[in-house]
C-alpha atoms as a PDB file:
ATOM      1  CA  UNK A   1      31.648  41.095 -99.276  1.00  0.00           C
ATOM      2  CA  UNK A   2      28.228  41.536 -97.643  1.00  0.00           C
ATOM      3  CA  UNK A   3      25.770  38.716 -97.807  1.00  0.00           C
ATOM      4  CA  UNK A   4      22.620  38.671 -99.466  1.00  0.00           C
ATOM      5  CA  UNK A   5      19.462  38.737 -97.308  1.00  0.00           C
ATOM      6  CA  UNK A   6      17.096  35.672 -97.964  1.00  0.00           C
ATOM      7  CA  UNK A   7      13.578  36.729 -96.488  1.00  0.00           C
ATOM      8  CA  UNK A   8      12.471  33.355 -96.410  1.00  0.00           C
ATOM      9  CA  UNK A   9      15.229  31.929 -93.713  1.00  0.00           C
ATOM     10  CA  UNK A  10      14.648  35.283 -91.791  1.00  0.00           C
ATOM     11  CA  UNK A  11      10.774  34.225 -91.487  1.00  0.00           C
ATOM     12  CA  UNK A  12      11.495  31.009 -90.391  1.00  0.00           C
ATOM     13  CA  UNK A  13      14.022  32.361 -87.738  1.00  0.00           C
ATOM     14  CA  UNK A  14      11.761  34.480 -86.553  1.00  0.00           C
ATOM     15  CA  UNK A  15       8.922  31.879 -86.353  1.00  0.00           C
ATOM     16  CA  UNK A  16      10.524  29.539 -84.893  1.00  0.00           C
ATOM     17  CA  UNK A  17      11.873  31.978 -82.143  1.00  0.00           C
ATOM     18  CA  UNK A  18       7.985  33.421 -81.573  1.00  0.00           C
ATOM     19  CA  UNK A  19       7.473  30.097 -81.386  1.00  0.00           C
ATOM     20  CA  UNK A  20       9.604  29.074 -78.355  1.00  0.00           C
ATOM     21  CA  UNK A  21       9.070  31.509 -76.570  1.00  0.00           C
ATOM     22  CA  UNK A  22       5.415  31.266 -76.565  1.00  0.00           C
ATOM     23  CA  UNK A  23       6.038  27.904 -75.265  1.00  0.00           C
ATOM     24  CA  UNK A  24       8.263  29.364 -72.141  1.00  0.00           C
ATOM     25  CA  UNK A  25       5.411  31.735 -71.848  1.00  0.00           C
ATOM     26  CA  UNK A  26       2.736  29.365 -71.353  1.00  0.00           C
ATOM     27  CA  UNK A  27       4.800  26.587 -69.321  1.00  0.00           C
ATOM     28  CA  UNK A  28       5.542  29.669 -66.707  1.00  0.00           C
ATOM     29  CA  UNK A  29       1.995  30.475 -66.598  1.00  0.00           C
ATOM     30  CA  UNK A  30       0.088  27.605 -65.992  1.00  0.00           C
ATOM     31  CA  UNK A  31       3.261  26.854 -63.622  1.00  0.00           C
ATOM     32  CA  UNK A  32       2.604  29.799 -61.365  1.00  0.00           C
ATOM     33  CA  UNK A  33      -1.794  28.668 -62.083  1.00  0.00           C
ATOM     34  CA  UNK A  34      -1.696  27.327 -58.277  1.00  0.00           C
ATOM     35  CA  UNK A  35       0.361  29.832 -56.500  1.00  0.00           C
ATOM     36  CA  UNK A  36       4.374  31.016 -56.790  1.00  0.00           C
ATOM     37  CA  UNK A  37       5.280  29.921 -53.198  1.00  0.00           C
ATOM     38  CA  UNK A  38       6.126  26.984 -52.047  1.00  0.00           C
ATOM     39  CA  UNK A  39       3.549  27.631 -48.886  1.00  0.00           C
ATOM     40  CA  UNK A  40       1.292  28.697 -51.495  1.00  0.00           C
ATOM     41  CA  UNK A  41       1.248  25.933 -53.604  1.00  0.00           C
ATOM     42  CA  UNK A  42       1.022  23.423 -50.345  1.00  0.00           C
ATOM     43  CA  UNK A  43      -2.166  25.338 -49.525  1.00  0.00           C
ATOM     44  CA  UNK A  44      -3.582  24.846 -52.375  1.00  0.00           C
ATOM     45  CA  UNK A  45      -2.464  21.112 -52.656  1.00  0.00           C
ATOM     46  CA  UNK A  46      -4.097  20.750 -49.158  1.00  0.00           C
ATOM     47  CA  UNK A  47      -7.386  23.017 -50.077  1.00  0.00           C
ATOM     48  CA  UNK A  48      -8.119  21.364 -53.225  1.00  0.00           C
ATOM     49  CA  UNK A  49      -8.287  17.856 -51.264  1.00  0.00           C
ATOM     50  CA  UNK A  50     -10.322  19.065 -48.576  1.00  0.00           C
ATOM     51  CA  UNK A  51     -12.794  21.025 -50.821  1.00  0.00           C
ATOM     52  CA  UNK A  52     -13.341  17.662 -52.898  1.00  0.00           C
ATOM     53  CA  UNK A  53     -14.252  15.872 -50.105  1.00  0.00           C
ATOM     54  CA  UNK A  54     -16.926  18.981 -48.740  1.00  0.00           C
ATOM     55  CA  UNK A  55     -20.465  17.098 -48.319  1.00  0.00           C
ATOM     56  CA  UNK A  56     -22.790  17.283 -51.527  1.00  0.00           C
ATOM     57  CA  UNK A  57     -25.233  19.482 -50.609  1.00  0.00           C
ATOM     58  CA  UNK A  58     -22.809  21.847 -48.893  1.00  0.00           C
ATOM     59  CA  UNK A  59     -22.478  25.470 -50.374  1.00  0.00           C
ATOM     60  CA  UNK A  60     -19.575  27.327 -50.651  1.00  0.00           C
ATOM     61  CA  UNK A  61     -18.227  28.874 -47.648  1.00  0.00           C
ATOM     62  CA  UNK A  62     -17.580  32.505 -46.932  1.00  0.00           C
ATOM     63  CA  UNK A  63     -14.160  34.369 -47.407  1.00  0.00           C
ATOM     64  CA  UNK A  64     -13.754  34.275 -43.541  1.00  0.00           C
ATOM     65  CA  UNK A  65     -15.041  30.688 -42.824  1.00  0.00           C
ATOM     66  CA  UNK A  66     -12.219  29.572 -45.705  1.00  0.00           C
ATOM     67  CA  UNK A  67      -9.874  31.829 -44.012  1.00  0.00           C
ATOM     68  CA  UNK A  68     -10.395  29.981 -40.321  1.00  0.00           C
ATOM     69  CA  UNK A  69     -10.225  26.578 -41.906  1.00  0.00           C
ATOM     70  CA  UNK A  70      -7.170  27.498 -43.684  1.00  0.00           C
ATOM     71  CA  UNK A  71      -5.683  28.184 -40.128  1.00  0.00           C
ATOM     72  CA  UNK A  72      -6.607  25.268 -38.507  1.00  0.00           C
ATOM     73  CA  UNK A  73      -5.145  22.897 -41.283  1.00  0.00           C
ATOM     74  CA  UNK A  74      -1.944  25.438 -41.257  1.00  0.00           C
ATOM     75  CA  UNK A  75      -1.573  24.452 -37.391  1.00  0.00           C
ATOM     76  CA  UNK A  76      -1.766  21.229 -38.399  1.00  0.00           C
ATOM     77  CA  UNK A  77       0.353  20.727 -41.795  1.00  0.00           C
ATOM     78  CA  UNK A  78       1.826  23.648 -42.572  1.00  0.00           C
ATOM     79  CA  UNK A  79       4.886  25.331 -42.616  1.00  0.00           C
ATOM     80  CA  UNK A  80       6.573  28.481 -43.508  1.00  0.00           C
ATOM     81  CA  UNK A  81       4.312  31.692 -44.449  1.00  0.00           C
ATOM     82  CA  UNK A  82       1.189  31.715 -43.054  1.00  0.00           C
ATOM     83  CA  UNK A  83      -0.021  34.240 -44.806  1.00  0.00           C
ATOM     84  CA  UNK A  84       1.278  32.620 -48.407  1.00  0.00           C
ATOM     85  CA  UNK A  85      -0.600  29.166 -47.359  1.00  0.00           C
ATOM     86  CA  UNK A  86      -3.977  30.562 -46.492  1.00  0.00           C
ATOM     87  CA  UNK A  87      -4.506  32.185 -49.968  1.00  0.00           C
ATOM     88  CA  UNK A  88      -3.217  28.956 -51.422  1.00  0.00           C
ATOM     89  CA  UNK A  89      -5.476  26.995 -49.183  1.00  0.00           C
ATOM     90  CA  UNK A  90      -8.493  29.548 -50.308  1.00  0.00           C
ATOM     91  CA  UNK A  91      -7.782  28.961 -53.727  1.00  0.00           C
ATOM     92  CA  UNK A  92      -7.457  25.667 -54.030  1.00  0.00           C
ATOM     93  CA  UNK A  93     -10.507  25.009 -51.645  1.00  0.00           C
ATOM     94  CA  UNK A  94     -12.290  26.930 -54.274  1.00  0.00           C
ATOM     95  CA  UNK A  95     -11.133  24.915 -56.973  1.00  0.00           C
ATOM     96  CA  UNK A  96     -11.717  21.700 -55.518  1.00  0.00           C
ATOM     97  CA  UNK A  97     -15.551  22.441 -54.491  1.00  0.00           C
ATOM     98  CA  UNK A  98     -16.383  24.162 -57.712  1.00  0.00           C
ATOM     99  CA  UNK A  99     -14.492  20.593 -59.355  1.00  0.00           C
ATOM    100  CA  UNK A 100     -16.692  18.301 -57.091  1.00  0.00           C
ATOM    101  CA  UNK A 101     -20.004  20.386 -57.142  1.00  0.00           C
ATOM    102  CA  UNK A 102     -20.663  21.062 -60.342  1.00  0.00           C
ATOM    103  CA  UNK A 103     -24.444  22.732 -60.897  1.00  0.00           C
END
């Protein structure tokens, strides 16, 4: 004997499901917001700090001087990819500065 469809619990199912997974979604995005490595997300950690501390009249330094100072602190306190935790360090050096030095 087949059952009778209710439309009503079948929207709510379906609701609540959209609704979860929006959730996963989002928590997975912002997650991955500072980099999906581990080196990466050390970088940024690391480039974040150093670019709130930049002086206050400083401007924002080109892609290549970010890219040396990102290899001097990686000599220093990193490990694992370089490569991963100089575009973290970038990044988050970016962030940082643009936090601290707002025009």
């Amino acid at each position: 004997m087949p059952r009778e469809f209710k439309p009503a619990r079948f929207f709510v199912t379906m609701a609540l499901f959209f609704f979860f997974l929006c959730g996963i979604t989002a928590f997975y995005t912002h997650r991955a917001a500072h980099g999906r490595s581990p080196e990466e997300r050390a970088g940024y950690a690391v480039g974040e700090k150093v670019g709130m501390n930049a002086p206050a009249g400083a401007k924002l330094p080109y892609p290549a001087e970010l890219n040396m100072m990102a290899q001097e602190y990686f000599k220093r306190e990193g490990a694992g990819n370089q490569q991963n935790w100089d575009l973290g360090f970038e990044n988050g050096y970016e962030a940082g500065f643009k936090r601290a030095h707002r025009q």
